[in-house]
N, C-alpha and C. Protein backbone atom coordinates (compact mmCIF):
# COMPACT_ATOMS: atom_id res chain seq x y z
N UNK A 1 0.86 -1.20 0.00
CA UNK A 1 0.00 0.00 0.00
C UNK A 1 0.89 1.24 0.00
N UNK A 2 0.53 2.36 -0.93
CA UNK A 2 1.53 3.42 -0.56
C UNK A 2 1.51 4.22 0.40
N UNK A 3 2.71 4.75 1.01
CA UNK A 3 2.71 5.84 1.86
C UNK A 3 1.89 6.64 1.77
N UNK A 4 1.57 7.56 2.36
CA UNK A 4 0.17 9.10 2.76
C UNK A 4 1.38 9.64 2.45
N UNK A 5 0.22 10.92 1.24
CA UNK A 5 1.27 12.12 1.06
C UNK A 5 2.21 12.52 2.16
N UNK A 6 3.14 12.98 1.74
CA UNK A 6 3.94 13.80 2.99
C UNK A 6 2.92 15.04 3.82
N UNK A 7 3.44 15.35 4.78
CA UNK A 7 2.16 16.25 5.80
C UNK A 7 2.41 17.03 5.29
N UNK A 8 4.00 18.27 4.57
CA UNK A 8 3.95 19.27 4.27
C UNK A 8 2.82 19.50 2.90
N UNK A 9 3.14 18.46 1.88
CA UNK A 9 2.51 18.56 0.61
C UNK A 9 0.63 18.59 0.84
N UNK A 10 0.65 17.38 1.84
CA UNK A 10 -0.90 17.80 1.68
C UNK A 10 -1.84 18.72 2.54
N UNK A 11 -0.95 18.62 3.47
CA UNK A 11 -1.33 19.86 4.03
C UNK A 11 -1.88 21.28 3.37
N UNK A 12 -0.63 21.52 2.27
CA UNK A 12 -0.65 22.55 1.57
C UNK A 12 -1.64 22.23 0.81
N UNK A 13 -1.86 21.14 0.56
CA UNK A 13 -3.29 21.06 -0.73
C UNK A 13 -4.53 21.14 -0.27
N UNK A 14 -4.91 21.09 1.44
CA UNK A 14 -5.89 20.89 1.55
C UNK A 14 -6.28 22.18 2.19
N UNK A 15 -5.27 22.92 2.76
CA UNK A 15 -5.69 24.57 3.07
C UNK A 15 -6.01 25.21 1.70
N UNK A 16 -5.64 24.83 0.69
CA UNK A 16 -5.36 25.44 -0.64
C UNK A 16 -6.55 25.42 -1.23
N UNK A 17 -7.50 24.29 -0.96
CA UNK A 17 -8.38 24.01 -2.51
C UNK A 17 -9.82 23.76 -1.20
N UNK A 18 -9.37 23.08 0.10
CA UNK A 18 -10.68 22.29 0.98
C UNK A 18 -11.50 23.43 0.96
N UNK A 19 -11.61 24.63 1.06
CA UNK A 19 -12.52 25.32 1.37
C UNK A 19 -12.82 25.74 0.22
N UNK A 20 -12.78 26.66 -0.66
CA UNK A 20 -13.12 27.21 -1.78
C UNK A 20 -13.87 25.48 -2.06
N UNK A 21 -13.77 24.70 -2.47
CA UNK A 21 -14.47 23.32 -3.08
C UNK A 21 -15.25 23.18 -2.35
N UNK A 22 -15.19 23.32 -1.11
CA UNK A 22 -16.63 22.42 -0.54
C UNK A 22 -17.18 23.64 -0.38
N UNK A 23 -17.39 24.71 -0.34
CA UNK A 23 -18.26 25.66 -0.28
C UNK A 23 -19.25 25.64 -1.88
N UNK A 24 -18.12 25.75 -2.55
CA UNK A 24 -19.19 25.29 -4.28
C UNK A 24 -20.07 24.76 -4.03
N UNK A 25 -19.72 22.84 -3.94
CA UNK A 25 -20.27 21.63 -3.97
C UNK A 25 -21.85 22.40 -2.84
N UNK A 26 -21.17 23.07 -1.74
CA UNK A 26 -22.63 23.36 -0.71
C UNK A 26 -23.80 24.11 -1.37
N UNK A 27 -22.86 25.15 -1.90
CA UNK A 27 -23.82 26.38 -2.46
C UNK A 27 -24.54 25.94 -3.65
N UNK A 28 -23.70 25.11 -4.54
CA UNK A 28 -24.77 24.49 -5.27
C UNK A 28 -25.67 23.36 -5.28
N UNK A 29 -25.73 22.45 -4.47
CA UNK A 29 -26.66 21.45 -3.89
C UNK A 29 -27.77 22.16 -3.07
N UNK A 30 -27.79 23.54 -2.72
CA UNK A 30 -28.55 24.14 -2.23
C UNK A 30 -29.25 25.44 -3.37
N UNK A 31 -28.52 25.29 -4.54
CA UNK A 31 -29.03 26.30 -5.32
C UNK A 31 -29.58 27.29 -4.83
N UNK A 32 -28.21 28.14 -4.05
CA UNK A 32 -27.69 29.28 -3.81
C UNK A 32 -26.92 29.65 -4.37
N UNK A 33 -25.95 29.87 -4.79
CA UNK A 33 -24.62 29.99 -4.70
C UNK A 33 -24.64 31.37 -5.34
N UNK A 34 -25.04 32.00 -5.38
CA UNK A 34 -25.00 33.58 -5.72
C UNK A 34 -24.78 34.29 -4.46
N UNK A 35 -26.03 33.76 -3.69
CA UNK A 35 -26.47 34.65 -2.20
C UNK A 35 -25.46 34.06 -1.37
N UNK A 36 -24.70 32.83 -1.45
CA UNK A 36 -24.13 32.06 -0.36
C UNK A 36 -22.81 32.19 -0.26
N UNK A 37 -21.85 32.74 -1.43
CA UNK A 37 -20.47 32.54 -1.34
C UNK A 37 -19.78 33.78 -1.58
N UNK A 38 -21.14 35.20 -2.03
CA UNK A 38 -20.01 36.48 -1.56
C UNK A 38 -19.10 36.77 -0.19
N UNK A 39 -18.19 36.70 -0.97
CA UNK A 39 -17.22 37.28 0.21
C UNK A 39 -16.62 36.13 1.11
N UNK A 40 -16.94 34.71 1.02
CA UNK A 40 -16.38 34.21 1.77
C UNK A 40 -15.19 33.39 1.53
N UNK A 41 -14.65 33.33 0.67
CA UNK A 41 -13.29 32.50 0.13
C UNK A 41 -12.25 33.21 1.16
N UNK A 42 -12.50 34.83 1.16
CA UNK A 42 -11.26 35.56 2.24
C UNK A 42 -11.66 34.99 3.39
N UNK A 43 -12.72 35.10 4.19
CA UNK A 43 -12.78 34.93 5.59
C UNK A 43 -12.44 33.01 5.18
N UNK A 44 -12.55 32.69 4.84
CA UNK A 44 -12.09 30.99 4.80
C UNK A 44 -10.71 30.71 4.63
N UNK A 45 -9.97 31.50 3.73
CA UNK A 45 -8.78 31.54 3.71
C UNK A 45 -8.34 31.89 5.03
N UNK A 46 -8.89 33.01 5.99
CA UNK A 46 -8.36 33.67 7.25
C UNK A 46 -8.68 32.37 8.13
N UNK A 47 -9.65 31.58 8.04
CA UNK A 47 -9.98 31.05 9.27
C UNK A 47 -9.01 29.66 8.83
N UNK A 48 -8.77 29.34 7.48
CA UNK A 48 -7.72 27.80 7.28
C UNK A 48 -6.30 27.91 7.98
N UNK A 49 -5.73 29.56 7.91
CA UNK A 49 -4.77 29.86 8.25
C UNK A 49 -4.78 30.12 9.39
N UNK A 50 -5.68 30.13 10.60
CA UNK A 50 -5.73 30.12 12.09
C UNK A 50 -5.65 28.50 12.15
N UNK A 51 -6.10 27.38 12.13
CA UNK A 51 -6.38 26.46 12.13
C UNK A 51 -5.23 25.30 11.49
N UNK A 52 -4.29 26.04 10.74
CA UNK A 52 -2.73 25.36 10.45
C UNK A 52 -2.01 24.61 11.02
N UNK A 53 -1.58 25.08 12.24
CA UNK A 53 -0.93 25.02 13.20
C UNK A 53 -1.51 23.55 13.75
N UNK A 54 -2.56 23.67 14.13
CA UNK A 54 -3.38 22.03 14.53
C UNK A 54 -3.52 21.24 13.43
N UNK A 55 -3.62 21.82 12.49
CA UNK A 55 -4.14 20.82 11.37
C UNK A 55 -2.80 19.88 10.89
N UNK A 56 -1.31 20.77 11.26
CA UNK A 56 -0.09 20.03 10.88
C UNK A 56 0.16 18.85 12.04
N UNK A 57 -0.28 18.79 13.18
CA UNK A 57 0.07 17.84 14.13
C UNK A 57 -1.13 16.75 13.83
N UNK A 58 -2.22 17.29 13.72
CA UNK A 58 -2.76 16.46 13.26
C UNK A 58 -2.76 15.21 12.35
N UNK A 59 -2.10 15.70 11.21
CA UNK A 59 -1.49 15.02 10.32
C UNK A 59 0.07 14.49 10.86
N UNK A 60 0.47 14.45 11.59
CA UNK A 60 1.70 13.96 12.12
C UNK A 60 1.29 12.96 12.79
N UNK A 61 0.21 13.33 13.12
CA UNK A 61 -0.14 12.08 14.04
C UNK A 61 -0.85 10.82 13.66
N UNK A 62 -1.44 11.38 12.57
CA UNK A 62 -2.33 10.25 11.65
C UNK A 62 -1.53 9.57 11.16
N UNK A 63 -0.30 10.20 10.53
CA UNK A 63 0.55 9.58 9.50
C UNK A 63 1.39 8.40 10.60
N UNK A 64 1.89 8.59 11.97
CA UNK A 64 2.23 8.04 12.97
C UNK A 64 1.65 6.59 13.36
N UNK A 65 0.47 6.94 13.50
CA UNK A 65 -0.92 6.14 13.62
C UNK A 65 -0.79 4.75 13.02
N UNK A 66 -0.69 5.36 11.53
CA UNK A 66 -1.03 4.33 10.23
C UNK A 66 0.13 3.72 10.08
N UNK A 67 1.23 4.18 10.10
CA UNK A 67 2.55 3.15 9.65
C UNK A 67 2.22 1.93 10.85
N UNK A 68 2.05 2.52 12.37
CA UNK A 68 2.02 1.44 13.14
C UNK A 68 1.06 0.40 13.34
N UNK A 69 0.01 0.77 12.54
CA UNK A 69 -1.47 0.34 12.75
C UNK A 69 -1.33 -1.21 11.92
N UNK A 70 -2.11 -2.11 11.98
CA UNK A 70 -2.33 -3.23 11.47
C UNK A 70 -3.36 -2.67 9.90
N UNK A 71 -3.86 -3.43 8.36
CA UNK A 71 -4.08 -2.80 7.69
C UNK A 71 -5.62 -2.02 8.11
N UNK A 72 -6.69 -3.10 8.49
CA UNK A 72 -7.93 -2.78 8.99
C UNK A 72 -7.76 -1.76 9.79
N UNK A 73 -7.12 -1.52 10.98
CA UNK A 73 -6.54 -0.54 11.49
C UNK A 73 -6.58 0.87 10.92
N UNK A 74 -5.34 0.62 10.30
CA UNK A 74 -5.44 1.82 9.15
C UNK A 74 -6.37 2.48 8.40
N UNK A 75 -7.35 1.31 7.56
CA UNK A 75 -8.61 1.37 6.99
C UNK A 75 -9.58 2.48 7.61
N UNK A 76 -9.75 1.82 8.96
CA UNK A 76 -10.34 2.60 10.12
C UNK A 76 -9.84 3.85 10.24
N UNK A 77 -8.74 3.99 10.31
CA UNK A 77 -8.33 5.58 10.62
C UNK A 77 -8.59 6.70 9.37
N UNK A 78 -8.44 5.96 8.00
CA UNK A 78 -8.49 6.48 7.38
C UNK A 78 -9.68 7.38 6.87
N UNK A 79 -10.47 6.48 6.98
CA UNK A 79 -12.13 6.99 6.88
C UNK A 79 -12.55 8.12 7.94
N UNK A 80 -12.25 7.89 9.30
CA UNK A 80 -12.23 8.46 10.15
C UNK A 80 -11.36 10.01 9.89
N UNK A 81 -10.47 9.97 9.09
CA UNK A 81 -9.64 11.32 8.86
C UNK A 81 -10.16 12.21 7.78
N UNK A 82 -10.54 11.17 6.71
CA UNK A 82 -11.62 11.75 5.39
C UNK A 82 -12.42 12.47 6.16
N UNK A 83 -13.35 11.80 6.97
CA UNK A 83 -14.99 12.07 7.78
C UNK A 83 -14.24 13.37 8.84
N UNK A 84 -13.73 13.31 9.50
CA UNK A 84 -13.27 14.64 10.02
C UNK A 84 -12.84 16.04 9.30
N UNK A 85 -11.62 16.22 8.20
CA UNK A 85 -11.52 16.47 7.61
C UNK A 85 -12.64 17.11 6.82
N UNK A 86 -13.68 16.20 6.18
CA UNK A 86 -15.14 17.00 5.34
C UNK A 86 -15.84 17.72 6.50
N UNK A 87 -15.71 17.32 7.88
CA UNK A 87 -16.93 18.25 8.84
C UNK A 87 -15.85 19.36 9.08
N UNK A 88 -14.88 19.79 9.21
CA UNK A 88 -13.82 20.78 9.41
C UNK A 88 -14.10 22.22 8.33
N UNK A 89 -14.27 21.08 7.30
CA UNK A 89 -14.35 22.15 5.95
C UNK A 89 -15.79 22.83 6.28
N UNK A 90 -16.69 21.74 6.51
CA UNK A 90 -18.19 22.24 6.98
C UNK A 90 -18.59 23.39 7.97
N UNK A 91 -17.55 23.15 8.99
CA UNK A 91 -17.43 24.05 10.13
C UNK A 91 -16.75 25.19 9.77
N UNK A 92 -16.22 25.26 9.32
CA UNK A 92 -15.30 26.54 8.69
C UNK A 92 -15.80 27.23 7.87
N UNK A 93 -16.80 26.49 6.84
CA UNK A 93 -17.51 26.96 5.84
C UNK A 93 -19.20 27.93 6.47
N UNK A 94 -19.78 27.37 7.30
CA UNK A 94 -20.56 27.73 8.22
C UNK A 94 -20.27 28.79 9.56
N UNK A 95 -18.95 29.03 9.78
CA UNK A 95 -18.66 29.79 10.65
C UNK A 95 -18.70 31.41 10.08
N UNK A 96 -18.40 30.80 8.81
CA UNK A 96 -17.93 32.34 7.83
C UNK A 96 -19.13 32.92 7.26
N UNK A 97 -20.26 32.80 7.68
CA UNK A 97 -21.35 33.05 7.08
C UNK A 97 -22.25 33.62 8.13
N UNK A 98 -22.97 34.92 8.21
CA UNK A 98 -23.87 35.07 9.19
C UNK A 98 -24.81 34.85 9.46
N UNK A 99 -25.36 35.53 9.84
CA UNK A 99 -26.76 34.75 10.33
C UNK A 99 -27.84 34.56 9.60
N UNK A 100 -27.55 36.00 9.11
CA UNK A 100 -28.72 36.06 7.70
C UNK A 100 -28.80 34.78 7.00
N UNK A 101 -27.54 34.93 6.64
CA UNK A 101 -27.29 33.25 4.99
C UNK A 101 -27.54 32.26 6.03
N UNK A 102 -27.39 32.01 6.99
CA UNK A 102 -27.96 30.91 7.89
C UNK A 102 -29.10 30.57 7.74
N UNK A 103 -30.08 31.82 7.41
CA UNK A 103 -31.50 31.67 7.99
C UNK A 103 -31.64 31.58 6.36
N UNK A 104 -31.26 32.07 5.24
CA UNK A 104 -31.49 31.96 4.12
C UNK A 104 -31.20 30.32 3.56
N UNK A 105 -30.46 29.72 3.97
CA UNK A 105 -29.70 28.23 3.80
C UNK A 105 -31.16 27.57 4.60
N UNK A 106 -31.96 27.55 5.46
CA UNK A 106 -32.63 26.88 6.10
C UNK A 106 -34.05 27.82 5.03
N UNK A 107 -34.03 28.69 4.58
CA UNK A 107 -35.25 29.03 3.69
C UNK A 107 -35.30 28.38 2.51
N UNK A 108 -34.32 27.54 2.07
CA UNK A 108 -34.34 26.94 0.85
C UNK A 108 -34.89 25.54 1.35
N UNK A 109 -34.83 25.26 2.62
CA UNK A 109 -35.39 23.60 2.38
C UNK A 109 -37.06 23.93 3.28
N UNK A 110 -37.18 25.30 3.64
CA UNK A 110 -38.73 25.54 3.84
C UNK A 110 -39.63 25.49 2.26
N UNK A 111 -38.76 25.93 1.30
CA UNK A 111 -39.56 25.68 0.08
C UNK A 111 -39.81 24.65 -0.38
N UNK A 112 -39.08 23.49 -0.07
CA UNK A 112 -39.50 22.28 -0.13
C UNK A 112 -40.26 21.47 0.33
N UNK A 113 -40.68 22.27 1.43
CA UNK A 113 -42.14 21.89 2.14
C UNK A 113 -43.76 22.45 1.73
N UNK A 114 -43.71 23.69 1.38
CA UNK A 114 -44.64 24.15 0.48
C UNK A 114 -45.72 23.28 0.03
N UNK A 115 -45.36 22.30 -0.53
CA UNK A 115 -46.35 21.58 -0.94
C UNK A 115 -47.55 20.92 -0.18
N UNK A 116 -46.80 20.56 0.91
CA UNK A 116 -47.65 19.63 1.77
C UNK A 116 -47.99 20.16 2.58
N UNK A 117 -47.44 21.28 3.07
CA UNK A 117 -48.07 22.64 3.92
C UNK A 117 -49.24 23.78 3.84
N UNK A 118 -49.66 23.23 2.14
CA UNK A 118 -50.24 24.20 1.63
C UNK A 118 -51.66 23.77 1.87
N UNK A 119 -51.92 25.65 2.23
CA UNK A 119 -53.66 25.53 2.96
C UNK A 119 -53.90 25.48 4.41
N UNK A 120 -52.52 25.05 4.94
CA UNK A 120 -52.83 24.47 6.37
C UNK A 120 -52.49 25.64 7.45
N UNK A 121 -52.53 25.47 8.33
CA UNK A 121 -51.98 26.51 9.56
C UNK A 121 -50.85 26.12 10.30
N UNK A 122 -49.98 26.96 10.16
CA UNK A 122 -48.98 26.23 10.73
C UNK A 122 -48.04 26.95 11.76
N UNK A 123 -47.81 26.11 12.72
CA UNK A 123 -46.79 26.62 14.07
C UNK A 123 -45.41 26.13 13.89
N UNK A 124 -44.94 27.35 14.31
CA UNK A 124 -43.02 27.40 14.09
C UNK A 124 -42.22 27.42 15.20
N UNK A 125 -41.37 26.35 15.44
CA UNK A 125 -40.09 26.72 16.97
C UNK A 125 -39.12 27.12 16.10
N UNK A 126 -38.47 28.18 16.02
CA UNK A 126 -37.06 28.49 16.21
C UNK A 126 -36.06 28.14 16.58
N UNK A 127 -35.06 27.35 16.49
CA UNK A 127 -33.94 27.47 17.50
C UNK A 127 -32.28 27.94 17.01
N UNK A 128 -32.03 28.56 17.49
CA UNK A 128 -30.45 29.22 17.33
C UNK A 128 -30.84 30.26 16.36
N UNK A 129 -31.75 30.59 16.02
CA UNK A 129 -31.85 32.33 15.03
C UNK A 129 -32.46 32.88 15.98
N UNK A 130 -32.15 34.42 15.49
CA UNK A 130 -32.86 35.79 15.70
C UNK A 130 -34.71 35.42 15.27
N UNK A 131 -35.42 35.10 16.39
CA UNK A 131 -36.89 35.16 16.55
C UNK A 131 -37.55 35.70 15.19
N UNK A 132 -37.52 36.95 15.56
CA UNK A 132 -38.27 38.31 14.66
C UNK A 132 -37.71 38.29 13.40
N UNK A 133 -36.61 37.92 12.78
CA UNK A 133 -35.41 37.67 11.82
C UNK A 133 -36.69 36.54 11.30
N UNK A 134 -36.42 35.50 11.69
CA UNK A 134 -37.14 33.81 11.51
C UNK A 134 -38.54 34.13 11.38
N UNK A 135 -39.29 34.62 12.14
CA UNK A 135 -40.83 34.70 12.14
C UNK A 135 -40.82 35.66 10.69
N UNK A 136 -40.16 36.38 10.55
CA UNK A 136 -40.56 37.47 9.40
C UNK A 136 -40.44 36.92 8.29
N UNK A 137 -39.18 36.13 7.88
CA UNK A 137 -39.46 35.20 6.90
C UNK A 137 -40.15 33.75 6.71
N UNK A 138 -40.69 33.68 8.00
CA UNK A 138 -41.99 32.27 7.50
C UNK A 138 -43.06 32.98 7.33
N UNK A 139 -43.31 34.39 7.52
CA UNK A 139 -44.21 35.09 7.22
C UNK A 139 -44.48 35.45 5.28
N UNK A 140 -43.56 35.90 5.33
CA UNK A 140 -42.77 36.09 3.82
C UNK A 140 -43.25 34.90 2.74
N UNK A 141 -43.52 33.33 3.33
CA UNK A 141 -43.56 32.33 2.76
C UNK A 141 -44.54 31.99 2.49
N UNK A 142 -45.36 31.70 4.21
CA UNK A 142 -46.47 31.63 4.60
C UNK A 142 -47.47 31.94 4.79
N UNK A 143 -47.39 33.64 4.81
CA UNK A 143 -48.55 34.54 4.82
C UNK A 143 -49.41 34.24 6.33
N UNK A 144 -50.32 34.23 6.00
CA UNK A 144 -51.65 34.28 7.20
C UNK A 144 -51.74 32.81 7.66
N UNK A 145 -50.96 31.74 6.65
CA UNK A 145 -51.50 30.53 7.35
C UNK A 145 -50.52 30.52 8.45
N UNK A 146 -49.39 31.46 9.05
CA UNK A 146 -48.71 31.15 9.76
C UNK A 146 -49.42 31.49 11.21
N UNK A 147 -49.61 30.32 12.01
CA UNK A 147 -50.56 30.51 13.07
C UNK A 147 -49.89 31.31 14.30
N UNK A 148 -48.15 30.93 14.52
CA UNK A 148 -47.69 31.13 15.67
C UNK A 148 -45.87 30.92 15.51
N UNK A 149 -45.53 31.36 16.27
CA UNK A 149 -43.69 31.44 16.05
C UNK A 149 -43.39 31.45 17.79
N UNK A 150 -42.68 30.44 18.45
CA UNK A 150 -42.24 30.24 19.34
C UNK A 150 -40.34 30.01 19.35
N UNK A 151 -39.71 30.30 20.76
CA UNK A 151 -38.29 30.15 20.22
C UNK A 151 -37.92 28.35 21.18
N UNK A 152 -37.21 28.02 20.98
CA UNK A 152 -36.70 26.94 21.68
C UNK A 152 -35.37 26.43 21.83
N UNK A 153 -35.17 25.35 22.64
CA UNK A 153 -34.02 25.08 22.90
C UNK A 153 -32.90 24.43 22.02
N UNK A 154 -31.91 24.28 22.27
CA UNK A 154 -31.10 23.71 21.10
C UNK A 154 -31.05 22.23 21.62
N UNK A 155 -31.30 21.92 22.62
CA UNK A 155 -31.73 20.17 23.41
C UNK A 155 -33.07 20.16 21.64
N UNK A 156 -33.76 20.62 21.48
CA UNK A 156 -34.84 19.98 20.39
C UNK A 156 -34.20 19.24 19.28
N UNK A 157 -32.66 19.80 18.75
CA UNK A 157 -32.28 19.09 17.67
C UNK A 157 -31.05 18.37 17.89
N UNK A 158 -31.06 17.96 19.14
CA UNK A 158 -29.66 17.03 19.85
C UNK A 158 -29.48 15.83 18.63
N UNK A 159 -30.89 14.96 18.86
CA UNK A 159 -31.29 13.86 18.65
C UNK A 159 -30.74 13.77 16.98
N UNK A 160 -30.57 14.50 16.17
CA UNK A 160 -30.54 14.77 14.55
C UNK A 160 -28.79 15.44 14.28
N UNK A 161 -28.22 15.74 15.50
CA UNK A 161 -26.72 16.10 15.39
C UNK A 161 -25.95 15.20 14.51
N UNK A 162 -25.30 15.69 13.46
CA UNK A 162 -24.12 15.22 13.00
C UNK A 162 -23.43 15.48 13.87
N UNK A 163 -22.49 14.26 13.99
CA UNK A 163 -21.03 14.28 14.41
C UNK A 163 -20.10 14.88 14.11
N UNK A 164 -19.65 15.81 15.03
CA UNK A 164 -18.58 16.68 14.64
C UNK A 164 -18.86 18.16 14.07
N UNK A 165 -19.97 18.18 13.77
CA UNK A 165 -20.40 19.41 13.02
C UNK A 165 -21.18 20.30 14.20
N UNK A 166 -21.04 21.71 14.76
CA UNK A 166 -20.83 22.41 15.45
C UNK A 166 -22.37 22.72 15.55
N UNK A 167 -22.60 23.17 15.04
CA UNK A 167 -23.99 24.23 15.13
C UNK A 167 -25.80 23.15 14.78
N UNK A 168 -26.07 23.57 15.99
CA UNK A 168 -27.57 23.62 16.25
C UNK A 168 -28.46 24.65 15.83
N UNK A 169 -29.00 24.84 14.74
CA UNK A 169 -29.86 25.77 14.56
C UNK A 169 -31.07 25.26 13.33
N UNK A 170 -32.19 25.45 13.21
CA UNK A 170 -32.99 25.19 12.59
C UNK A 170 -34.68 25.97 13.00
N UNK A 171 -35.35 25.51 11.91
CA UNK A 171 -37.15 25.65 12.47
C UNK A 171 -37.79 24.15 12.30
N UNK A 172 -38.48 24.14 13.39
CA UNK A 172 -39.91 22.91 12.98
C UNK A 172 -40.65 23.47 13.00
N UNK A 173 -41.09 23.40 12.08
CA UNK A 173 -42.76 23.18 11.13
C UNK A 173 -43.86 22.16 11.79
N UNK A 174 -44.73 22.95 12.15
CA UNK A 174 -45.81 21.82 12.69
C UNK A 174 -47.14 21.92 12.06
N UNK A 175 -47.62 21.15 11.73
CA UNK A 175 -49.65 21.94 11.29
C UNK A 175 -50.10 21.66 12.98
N UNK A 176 -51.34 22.80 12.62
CA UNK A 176 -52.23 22.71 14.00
C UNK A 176 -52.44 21.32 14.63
N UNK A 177 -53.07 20.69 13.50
CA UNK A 177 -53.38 19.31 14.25
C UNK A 177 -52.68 18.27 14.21
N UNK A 178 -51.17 19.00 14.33
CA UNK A 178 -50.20 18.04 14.55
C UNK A 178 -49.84 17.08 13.95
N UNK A 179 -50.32 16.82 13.19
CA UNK A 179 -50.70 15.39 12.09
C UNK A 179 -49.19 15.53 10.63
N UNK A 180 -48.35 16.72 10.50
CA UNK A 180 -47.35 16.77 9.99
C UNK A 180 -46.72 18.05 10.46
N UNK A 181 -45.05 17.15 10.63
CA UNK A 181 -43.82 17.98 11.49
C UNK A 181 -42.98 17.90 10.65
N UNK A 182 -41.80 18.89 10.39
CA UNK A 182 -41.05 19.08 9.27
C UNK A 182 -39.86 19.78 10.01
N UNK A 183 -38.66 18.94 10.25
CA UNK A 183 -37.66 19.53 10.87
C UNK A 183 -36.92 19.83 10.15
N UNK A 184 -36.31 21.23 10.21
CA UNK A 184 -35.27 21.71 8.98
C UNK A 184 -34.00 22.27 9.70
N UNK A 185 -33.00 21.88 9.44
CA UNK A 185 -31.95 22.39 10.55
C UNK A 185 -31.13 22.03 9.23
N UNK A 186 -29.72 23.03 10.06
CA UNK A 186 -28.44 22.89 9.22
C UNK A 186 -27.75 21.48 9.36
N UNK A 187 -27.97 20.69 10.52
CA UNK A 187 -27.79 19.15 10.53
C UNK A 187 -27.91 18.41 9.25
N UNK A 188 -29.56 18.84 8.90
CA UNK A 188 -30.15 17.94 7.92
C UNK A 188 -29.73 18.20 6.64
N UNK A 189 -28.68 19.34 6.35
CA UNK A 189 -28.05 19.57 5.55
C UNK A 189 -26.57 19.36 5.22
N UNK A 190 -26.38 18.85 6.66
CA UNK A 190 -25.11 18.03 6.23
C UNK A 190 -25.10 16.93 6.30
N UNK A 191 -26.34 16.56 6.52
CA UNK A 191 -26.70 14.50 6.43
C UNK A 191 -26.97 14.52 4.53
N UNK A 192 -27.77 15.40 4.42
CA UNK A 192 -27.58 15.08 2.90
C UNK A 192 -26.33 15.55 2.04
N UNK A 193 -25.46 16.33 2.44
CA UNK A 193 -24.48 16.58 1.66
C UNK A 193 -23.52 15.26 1.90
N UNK A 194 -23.47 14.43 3.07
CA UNK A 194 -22.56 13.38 3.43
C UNK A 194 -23.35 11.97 2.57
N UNK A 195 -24.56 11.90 2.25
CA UNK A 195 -25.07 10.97 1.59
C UNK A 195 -25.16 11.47 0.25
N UNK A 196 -25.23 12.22 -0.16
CA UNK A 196 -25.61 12.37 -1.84
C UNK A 196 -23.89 13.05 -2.32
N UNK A 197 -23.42 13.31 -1.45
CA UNK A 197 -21.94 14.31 -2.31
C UNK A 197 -20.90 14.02 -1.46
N UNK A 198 -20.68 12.89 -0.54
CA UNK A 198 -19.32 12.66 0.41
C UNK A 198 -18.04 12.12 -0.20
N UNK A 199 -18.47 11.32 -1.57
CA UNK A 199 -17.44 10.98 -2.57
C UNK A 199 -16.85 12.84 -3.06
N UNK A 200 -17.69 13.23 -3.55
CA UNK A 200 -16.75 14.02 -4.29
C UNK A 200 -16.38 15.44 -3.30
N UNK A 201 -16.98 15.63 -2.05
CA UNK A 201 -16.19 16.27 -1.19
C UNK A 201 -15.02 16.23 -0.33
N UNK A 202 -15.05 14.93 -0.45
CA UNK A 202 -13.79 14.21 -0.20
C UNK A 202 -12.37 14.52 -1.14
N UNK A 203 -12.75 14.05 -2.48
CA UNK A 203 -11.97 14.26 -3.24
C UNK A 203 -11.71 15.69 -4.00
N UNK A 204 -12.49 16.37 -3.65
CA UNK A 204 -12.59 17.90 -3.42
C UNK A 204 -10.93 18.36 -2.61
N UNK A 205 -11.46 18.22 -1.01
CA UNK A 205 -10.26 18.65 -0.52
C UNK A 205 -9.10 17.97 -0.69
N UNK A 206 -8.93 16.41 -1.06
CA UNK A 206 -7.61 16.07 -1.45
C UNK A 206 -7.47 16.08 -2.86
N UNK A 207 -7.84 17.10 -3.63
CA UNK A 207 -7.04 17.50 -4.58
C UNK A 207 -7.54 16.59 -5.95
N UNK A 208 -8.67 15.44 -5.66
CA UNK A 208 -8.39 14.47 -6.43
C UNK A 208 -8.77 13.05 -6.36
N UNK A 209 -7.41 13.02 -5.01
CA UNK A 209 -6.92 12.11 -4.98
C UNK A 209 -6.96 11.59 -3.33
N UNK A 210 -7.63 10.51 -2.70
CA UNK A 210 -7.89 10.31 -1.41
C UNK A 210 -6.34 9.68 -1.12
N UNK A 211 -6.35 9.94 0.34
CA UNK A 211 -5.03 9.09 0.81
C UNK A 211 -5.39 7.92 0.54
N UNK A 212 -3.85 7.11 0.72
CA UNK A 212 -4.21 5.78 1.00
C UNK A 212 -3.26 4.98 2.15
């Protein structure tokens, strides 16, 4: 099996290309990418280059890891470094963005509810946005069928956490008679970016080309 790039080389490839790529791959699986990626390649570049420093031991240590590891072993680690690695980029990519595009990123998968919502009355929890921010745009959507806007805890979307990925924030959607609930959080947006696009975000930040 071959050696893992050297730490200096990929290192350099993955501060270089991981962010600018997986921000694309995001912004366009969300068909945004107009509203979603002004301005943020600089603050991503600023925040890869705070984050260097760990990211090189990191890789010292993986690479450490694997020579000593048995192959399954290795196997294991490896996946495990991919899967860290893509939520890093995620976290970084999401940090650089405010609140607004937050609440705009969670308005794109309220339109996908539309359908089955339609006609009905419907009650909203909040959690991790600006209330009045959030209520104004399910208003925006919803009009008059919007019955009610409450805020809540970030314990509501424990249960739906990706691993590793930082932020709790979303709305549920409820009809009056309870009979359909629609949880939309930034979670559920990185469960589908890890199932429909984890191959090529992967190979996104390594350039290509996955370790081996």
């Amino acid at each position: 099996m071959e050696e893992l790039r050297s730490t200096e080389v990929l290192d350099k490839e993955i501060r270089a290309d991981s962010t600018k790529k997986a921000a694309r791959v995001l912004s366009e699986a969300q068909k945004t990418a107009a509203s979603l990626i002004d301005g943020v390649e600089t603050r991503l570049e600023l925040a890869a280059e705070a984050a260097k420093k760990a990211s090189q031991e990191k890789m010292r240590s993986y690479e450490k890891n694997l020579n000593a590891s048995l192959p399954l072993e290795k196997q294991r680690c490896l996946v495990s470094f991919v899967y860290n690695s893509v939520i890093e980029s995620m976290n970084l990519y999401f940090d650089s963005l405010d609140a607004e595009k937050h609440l705009e990123i969670i308005g794109t998968m309220i339109e996908r509810t539309k359908k089955i919502l339609e006609g009905k009355k419907i009650n909203a929890v909040v959690v991790g946005f600006d209330k009045p921010a959030a209520e104004k745009m399910l208003k925006d959507k919803f009009g008059g069928n919007l019955a009610g806007c409450s805020e809540g805890k970030e314990i509501l979307l424990r249960d739906e956490a990706v691993k590793g990925f930082s932020r709790r924030e979303g709305i549920i959607l409820s009809t009056d008679d309870s009979k359909i609930k629609c949880r939309l959080t930034l979670d559920e947006i990185i469960k589908e970016m890890l199932d429909e696009k984890s191959e090529e975000l992967s190979l996104a930040l390594f350039c290509g080309r996955l370790p081996e």
